[in-house]
C-alpha atoms as a PDB file:
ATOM      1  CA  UNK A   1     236.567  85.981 131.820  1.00  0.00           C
ATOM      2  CA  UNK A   2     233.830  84.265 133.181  1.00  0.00           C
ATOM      3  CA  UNK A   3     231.859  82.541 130.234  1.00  0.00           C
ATOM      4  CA  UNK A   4     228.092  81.321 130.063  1.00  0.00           C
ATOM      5  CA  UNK A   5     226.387  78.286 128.565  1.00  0.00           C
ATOM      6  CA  UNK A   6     222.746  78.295 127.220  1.00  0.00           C
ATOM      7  CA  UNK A   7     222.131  74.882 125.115  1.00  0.00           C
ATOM      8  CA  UNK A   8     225.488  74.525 123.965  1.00  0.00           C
ATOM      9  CA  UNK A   9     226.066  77.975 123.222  1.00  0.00           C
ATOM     10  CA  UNK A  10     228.943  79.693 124.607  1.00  0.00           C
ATOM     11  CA  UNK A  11     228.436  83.344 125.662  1.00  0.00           C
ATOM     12  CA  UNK A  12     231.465  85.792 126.624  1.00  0.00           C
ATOM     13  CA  UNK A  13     229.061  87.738 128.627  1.00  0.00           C
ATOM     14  CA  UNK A  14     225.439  88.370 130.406  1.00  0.00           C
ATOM     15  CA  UNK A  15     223.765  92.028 130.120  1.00  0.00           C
ATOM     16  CA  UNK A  16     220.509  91.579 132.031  1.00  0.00           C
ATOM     17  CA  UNK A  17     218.310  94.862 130.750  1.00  0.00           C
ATOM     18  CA  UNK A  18     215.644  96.126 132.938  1.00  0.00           C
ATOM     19  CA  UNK A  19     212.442  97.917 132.177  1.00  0.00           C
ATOM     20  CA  UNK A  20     211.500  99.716 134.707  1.00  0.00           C
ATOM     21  CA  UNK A  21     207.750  99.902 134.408  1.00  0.00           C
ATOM     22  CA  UNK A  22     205.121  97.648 135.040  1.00  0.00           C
ATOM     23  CA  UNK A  23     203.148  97.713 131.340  1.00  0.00           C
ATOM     24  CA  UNK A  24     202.663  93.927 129.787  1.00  0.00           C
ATOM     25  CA  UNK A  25     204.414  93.554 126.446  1.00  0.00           C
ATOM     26  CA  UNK A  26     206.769  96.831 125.943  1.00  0.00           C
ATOM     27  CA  UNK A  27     209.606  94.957 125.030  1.00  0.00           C
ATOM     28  CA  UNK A  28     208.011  92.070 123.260  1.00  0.00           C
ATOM     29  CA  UNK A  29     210.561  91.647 121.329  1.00  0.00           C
ATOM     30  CA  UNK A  30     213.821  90.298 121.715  1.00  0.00           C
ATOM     31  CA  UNK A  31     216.609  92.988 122.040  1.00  0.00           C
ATOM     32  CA  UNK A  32     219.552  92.707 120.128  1.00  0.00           C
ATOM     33  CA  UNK A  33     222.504  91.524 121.304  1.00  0.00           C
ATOM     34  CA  UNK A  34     226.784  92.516 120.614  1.00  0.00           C
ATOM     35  CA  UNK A  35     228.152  89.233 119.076  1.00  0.00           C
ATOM     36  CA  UNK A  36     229.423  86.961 122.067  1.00  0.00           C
ATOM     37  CA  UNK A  37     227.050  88.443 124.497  1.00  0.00           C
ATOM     38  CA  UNK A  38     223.662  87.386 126.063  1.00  0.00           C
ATOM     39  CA  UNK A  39     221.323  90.171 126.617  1.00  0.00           C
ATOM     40  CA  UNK A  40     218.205  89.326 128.963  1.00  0.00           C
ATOM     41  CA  UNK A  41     215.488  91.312 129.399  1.00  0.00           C
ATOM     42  CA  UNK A  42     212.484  91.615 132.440  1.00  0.00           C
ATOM     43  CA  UNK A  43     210.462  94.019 133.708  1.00  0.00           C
ATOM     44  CA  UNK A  44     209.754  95.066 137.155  1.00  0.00           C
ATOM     45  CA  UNK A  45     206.362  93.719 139.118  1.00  0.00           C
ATOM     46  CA  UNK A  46     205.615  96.742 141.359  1.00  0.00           C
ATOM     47  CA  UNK A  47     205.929 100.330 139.746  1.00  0.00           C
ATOM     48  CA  UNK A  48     204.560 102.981 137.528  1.00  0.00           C
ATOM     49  CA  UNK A  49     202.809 102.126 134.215  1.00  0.00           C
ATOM     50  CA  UNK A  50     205.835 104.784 132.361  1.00  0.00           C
ATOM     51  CA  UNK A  51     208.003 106.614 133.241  1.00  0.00           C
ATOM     52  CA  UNK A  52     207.542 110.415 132.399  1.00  0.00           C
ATOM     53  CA  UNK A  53     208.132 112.388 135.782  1.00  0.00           C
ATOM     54  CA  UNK A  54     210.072 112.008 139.221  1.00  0.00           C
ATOM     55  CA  UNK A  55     207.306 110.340 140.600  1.00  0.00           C
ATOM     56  CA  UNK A  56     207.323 107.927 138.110  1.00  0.00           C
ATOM     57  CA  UNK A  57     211.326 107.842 139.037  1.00  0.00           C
ATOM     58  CA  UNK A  58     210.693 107.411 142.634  1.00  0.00           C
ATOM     59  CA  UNK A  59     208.108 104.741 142.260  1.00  0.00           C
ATOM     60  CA  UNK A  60     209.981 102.899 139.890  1.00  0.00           C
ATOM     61  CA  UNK A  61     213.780 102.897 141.990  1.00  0.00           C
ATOM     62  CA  UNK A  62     212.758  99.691 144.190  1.00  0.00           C
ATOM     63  CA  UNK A  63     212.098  97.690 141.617  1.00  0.00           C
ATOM     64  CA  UNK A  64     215.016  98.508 139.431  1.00  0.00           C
ATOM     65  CA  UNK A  65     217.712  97.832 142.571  1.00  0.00           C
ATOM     66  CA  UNK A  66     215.381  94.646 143.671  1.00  0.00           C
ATOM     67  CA  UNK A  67     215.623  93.252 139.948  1.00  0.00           C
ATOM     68  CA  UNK A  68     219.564  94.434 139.629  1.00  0.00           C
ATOM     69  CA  UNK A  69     220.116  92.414 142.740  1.00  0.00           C
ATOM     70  CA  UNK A  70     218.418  89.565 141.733  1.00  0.00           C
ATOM     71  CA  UNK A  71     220.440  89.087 138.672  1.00  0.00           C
ATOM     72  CA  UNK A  72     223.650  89.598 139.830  1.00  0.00           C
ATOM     73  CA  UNK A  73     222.942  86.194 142.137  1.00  0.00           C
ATOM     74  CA  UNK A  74     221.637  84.648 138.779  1.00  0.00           C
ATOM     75  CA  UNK A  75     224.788  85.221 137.579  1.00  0.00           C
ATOM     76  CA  UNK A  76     224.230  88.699 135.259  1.00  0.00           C
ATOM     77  CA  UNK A  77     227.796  90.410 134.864  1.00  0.00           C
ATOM     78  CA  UNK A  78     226.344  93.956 134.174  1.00  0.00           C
ATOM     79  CA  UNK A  79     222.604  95.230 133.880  1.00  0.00           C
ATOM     80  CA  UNK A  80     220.906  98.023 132.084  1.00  0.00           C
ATOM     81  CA  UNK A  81     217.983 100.135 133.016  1.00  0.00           C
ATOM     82  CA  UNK A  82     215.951 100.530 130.484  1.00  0.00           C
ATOM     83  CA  UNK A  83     214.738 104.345 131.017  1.00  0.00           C
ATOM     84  CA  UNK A  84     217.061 107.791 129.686  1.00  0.00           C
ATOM     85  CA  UNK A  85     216.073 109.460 133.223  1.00  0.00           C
ATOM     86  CA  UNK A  86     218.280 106.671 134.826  1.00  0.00           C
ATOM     87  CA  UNK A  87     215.865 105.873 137.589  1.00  0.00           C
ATOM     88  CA  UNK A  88     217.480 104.048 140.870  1.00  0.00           C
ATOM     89  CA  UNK A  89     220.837 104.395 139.431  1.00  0.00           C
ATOM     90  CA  UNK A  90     223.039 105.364 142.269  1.00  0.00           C
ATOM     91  CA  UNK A  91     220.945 103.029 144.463  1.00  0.00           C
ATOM     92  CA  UNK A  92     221.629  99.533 142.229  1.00  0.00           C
ATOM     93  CA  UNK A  93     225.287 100.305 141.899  1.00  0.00           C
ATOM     94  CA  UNK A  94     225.430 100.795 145.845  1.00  0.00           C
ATOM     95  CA  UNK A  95     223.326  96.876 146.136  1.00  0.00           C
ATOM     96  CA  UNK A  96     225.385  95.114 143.238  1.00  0.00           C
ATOM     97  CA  UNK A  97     229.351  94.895 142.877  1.00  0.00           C
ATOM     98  CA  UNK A  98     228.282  93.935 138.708  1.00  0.00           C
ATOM     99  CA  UNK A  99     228.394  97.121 136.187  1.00  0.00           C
ATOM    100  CA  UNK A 100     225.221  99.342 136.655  1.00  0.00           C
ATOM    101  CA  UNK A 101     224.920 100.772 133.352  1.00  0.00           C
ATOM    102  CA  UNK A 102     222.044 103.941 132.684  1.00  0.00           C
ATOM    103  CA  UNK A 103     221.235 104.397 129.713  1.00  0.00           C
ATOM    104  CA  UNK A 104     220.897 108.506 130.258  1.00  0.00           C
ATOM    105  CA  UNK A 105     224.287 108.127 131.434  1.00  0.00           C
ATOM    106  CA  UNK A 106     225.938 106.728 128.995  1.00  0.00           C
ATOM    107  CA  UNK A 107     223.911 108.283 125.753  1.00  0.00           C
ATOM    108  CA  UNK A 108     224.925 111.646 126.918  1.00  0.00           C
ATOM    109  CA  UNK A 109     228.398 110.231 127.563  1.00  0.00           C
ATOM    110  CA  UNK A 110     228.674 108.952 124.135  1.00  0.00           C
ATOM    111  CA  UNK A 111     227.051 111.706 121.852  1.00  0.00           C
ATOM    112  CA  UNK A 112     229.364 114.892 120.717  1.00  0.00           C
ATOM    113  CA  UNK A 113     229.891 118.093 121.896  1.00  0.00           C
ATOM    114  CA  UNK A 114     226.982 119.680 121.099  1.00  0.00           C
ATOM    115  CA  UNK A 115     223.779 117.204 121.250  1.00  0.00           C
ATOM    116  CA  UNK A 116     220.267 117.794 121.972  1.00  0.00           C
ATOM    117  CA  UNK A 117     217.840 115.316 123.681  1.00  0.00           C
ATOM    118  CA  UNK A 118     214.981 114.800 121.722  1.00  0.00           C
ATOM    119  CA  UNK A 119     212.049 113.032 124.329  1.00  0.00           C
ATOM    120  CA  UNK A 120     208.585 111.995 124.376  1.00  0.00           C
ATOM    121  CA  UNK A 121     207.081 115.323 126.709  1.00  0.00           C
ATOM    122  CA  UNK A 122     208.478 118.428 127.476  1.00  0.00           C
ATOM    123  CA  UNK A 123     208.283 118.340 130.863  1.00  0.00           C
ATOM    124  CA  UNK A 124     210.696 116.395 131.051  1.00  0.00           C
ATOM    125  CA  UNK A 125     213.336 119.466 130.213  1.00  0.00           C
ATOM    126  CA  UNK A 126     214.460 120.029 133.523  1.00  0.00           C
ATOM    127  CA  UNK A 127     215.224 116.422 133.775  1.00  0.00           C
ATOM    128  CA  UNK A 128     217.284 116.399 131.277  1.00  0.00           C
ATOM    129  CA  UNK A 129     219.625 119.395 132.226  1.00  0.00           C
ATOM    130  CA  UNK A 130     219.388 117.666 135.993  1.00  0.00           C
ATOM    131  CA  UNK A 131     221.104 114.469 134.141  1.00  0.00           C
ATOM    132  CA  UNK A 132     223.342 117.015 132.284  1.00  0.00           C
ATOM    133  CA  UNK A 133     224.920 118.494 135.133  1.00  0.00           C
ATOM    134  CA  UNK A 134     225.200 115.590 137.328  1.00  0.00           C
ATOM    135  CA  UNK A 135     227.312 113.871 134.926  1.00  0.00           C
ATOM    136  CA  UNK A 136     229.161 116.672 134.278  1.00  0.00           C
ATOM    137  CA  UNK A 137     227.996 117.667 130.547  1.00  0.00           C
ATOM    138  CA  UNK A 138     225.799 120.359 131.161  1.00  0.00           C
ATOM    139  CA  UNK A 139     227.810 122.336 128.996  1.00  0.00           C
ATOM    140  CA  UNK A 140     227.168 120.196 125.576  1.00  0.00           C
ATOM    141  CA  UNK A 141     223.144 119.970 126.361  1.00  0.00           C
ATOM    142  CA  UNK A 142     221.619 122.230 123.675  1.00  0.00           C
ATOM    143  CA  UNK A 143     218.690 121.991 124.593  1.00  0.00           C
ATOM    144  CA  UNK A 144     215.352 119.537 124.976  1.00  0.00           C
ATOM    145  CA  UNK A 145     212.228 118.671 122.660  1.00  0.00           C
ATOM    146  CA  UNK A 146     209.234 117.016 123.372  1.00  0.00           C
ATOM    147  CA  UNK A 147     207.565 115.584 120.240  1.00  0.00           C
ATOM    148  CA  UNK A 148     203.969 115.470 122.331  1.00  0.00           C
ATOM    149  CA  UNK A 149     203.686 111.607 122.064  1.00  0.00           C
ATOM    150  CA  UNK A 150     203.587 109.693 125.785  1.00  0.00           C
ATOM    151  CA  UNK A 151     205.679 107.009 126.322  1.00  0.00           C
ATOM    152  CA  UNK A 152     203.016 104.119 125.662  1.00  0.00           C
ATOM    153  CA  UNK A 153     202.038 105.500 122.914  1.00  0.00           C
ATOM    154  CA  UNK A 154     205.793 105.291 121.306  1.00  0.00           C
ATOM    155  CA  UNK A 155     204.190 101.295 121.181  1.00  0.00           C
ATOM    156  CA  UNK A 156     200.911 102.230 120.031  1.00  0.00           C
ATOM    157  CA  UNK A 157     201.550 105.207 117.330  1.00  0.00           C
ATOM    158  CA  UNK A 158     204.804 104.452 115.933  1.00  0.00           C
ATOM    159  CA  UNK A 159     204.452 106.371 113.111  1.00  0.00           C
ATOM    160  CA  UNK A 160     203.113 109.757 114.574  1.00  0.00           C
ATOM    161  CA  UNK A 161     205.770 109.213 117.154  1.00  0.00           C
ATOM    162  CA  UNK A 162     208.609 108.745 114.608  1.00  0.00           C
ATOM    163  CA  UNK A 163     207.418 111.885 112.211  1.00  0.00           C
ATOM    164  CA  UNK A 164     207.475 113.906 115.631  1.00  0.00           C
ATOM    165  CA  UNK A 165     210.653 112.789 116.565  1.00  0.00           C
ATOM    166  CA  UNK A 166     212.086 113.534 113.210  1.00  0.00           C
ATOM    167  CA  UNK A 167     210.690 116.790 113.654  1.00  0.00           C
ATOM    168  CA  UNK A 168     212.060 117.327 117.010  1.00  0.00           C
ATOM    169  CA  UNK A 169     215.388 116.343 115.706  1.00  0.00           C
ATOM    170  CA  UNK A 170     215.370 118.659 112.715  1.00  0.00           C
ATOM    171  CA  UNK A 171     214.258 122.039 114.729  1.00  0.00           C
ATOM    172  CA  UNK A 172     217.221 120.571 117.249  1.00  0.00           C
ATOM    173  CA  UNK A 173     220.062 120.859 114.692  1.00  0.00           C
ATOM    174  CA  UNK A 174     218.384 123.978 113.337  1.00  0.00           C
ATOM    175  CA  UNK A 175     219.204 125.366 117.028  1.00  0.00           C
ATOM    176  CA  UNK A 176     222.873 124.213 116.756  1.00  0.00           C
ATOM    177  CA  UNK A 177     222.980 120.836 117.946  1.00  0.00           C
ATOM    178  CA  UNK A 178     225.572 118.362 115.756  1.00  0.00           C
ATOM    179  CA  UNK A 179     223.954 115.297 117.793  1.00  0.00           C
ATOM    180  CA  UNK A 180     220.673 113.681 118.793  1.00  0.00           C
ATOM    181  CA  UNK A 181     219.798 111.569 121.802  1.00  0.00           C
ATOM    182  CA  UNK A 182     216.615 110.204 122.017  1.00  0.00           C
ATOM    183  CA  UNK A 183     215.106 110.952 125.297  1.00  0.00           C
ATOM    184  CA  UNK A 184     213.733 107.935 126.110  1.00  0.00           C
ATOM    185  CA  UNK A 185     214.475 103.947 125.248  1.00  0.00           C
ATOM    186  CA  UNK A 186     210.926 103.335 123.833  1.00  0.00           C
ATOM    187  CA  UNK A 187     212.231 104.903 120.783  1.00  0.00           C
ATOM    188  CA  UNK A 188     214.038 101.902 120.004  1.00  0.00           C
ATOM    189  CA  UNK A 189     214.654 101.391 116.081  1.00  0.00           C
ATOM    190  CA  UNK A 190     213.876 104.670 115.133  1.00  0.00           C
ATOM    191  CA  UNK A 191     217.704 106.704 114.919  1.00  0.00           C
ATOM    192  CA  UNK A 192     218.425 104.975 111.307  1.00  0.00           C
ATOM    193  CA  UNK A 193     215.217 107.073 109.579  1.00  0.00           C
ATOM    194  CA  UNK A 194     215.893 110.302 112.069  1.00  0.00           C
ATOM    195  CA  UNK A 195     219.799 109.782 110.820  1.00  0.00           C
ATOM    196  CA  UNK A 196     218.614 109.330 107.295  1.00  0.00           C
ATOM    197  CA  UNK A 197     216.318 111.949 107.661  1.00  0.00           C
ATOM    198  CA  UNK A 198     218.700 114.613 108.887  1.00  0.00           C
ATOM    199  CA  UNK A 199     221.557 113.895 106.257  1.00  0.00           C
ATOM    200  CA  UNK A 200     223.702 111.249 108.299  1.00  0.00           C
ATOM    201  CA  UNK A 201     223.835 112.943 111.356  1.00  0.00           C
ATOM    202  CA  UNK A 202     224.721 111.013 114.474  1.00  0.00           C
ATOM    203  CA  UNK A 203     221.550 109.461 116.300  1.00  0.00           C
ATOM    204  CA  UNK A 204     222.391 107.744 119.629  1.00  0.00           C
ATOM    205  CA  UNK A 205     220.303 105.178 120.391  1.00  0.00           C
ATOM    206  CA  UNK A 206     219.962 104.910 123.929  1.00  0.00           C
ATOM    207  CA  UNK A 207     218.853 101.320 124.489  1.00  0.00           C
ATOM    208  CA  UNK A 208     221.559  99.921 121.910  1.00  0.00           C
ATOM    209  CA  UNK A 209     223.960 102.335 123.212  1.00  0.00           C
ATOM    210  CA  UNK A 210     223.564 101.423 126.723  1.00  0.00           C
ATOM    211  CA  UNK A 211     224.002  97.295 126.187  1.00  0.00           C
ATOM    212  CA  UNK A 212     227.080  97.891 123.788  1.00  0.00           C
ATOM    213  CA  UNK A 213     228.690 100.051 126.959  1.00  0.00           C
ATOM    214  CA  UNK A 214     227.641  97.207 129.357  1.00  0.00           C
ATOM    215  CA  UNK A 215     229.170  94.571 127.194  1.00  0.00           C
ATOM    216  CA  UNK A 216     232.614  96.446 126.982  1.00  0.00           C
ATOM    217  CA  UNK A 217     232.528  96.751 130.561  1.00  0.00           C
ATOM    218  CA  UNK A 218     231.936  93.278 131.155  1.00  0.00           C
ATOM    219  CA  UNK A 219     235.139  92.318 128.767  1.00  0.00           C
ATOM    220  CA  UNK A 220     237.254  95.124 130.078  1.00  0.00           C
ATOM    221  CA  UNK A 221     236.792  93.123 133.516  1.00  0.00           C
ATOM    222  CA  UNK A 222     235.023  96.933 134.795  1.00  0.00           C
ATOM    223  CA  UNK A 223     232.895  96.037 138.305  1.00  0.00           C
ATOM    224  CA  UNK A 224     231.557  99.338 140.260  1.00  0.00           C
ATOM    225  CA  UNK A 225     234.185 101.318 142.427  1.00  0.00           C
ATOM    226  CA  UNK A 226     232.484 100.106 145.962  1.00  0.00           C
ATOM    227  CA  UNK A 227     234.772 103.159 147.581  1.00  0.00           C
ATOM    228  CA  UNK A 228     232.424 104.753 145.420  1.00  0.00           C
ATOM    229  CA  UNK A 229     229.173 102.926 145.773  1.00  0.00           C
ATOM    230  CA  UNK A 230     229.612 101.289 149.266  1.00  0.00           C
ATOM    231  CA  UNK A 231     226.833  98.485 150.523  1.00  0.00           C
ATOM    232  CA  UNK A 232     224.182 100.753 152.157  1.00  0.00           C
ATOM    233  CA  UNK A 233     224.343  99.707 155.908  1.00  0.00           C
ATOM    234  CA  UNK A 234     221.499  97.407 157.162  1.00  0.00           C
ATOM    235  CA  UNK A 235     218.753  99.307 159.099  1.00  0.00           C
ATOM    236  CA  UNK A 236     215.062  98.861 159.893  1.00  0.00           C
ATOM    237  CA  UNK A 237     212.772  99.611 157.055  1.00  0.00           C
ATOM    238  CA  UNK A 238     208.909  99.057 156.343  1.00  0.00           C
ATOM    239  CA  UNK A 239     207.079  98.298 153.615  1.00  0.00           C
ATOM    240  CA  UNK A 240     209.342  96.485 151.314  1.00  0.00           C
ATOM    241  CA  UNK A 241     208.500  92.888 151.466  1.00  0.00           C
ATOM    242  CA  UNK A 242     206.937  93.187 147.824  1.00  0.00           C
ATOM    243  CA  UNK A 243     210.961  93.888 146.663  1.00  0.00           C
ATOM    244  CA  UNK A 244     211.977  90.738 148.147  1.00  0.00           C
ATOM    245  CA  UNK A 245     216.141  90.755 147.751  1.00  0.00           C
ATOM    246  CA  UNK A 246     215.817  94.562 148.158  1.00  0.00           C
ATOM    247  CA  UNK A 247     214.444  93.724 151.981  1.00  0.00           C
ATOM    248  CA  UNK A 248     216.819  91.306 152.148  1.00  0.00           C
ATOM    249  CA  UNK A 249     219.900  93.807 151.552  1.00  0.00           C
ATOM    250  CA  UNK A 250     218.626  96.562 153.664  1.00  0.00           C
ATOM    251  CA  UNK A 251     218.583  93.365 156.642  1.00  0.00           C
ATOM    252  CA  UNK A 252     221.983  92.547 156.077  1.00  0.00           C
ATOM    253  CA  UNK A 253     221.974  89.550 154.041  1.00  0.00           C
ATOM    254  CA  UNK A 254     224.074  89.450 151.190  1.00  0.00           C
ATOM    255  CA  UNK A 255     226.383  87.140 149.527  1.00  0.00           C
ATOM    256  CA  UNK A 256     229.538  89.130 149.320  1.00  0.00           C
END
């Protein structure tokens, strides 16, 4: 297993995270990181301020597939993206032979039978059952809940945003649901008091959730299935010089 050194320090692996949006200062703070493993985190230069719609999605992909290539040549051995509506996903496992972990993905992946997502609006809804279905769990989404609290403000309100999201969760598993996914990463640090608050039941934290599934990946030796996610073939394209190694890949030039 490929090991990395930071001032002495011996690391058994690299998770990269990235936030896909473009606001200063949403992940001040250092993420934590699975013992053994060094998690790095950076956000994109050119995007959307949040991420709350699929135009949001759309403006954001570039920058997550530019930044996923990017670390995989600074020697990152799986990255995250930092968003539950798993924007550019597809895309960065087709530029990057390193695990391409989404944290939608894998929250819905690791929460029960029955689990609800509980997000920041209500529009997102059809999102969410999009997500379901494409990875094959429609069938266990009970349902949505927006608490009414925009993603920014998740920073700016915490406490509003946690009583709503406590809420949320509570009218969730009143409606049947035996699990809660938070519907988007900005919720960081809250599932212990929604947990608490709803008697123990299981919270998945999708942020936490996603760099625990990254770091087993990266042990287990996992890199993506490229007879699944070929190299997209080189072609003309405008516009992208502002997602430098992006415009490099769609020219052909890659280190294999």
């Amino acid at each position: 297993m490929q090991t990395n050194r930071i001032r002495g320090i011996r690391f058994l692996g690299w998770v990269h995270v990235i936030t896909p949006i473009v606001t200063q200062g949403f992940r001040a703070a250092a993420l934590p990181a699975p013992h053994g493993c060094k998690v790095t985190n950076a956000q994109i230069s050119n995007g959307p301020a949040s991420i709350e719609s699929a135009v949001d999605e759309v403006l954001a992909a570039p920058g997550v597939v530019d930044a996923a290539i990017m670390a995989e040549a600074d020697g990152a051995q799986a990255v995250v993206i930092d968003c539950m509506l798993d924007p550019g996903l597809d895309a960065a496992r087709e530029a990057v032979s390193i695990p391409v972990i989404g944290c939608g993905e894998a929250a819905m992946r690791a929460a029960g039978a029955r689990f609800a997502v509980i997000t920041v609006l209500q529009r997102q809804e059809r999102a969410f059952a999009d997500l379901a279905r494409k990875y094959g769990l429609g069938d266990r989404l009970s349902g949505t809940i927006g608490i009414g609290v925009p993603v920014l403000a998740l920073e700016t309100d915490r406490e509003t945003a946690l009583a709503g999201t406590i809420n949320g969760s509570r009218q969730a598993v009143s409606g049947g649901a035996t699990s809660i996914v938070f519907g988007c990463t900005g919720m960081l640090g809250f599932a212990d008091e929604v947990s608490a608050a709803l008697d123990g039941i299981s919270v998945i934290d999708p942020l936490l959730n996603a760099i625990e599934f990254a770091h087993k990946a990266i042990q287990s030796g996992q890199k993506n299935d490229k007879s699944i996610y070929p190299y997209p073939d080189s072609k003309l394209t405008a516009g992208f010089e502002g997602w430098t190694a992006l415009d490099a890949l769609m020219k052909g030039k890659r280190d294999d």
